[in-house]
Protein backbone atom coordinates (compact mmCIF):
# COMPACT_ATOMS: atom_id res chain seq x y z
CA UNK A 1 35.53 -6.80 -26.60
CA UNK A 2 34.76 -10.04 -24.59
CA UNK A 3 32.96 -12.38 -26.22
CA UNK A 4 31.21 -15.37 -24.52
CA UNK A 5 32.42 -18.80 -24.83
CA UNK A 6 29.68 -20.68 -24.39
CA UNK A 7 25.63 -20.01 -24.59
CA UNK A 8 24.05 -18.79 -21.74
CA UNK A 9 21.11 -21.59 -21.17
CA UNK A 10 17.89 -20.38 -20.42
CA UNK A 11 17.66 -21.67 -17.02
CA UNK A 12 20.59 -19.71 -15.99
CA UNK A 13 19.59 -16.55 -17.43
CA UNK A 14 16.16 -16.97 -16.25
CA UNK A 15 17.72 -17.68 -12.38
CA UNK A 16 19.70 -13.83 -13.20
CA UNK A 17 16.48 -12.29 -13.84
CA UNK A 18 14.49 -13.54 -10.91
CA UNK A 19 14.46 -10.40 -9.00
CA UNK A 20 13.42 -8.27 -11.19
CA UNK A 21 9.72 -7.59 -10.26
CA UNK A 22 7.49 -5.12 -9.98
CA UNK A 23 6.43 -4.08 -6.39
CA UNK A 24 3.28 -2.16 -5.31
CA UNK A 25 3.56 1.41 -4.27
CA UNK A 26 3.65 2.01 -0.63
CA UNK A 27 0.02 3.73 0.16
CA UNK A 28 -0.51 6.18 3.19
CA UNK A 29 -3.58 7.93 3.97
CA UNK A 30 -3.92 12.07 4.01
CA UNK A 31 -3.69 13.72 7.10
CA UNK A 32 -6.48 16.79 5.89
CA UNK A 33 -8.83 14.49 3.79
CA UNK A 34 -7.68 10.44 4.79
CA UNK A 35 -7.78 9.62 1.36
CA UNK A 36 -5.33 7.16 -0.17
CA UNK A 37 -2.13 8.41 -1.31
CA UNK A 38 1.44 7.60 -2.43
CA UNK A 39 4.52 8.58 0.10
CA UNK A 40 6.26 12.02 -0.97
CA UNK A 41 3.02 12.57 -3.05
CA UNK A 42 0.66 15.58 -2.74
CA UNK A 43 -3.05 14.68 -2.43
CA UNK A 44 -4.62 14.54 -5.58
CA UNK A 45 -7.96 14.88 -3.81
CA UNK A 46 -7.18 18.12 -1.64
CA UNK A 47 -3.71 19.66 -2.41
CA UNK A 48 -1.96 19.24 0.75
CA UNK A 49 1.19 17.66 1.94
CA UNK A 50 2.31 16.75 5.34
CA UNK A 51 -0.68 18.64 6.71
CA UNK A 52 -0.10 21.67 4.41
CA UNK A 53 -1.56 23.37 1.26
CA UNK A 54 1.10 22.37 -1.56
CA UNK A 55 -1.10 23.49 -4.35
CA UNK A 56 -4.53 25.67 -5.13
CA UNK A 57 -7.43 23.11 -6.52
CA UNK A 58 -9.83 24.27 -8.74
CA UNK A 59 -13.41 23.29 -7.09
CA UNK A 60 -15.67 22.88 -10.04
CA UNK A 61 -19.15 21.20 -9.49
């Protein structure tokens, strides 16, 4: 096993981990209802995807 020889300071680890960041989610909008969903997603709202039905929703009021 490799072992360091010196300490890693701070500033130089801290310069290593700039780029690791959170980023939002790319948002779209849904072709059957136009409400606001993630890419590759199907619509919570109304069950379709690309355009399609992708899955039954149960319409309780």
């Amino acid at each position: 096993m490799a072992h360091p020889k010196r300490k890693t300071s701070k500033t130089r680890r801290d310069k290593r981990r700039t780029h690791y960041k959170a980023t939002a989610p790319t948002l779209a909008t849904c072709q059957n209802c136009n409400a606001t969903i993630q890419y590759h997603r199907v619509c919570p709202e109304c069950g379709h995807y690309k355009g399609k039905p992708a899955i039954e929703q149960d319409i309780t009021v």
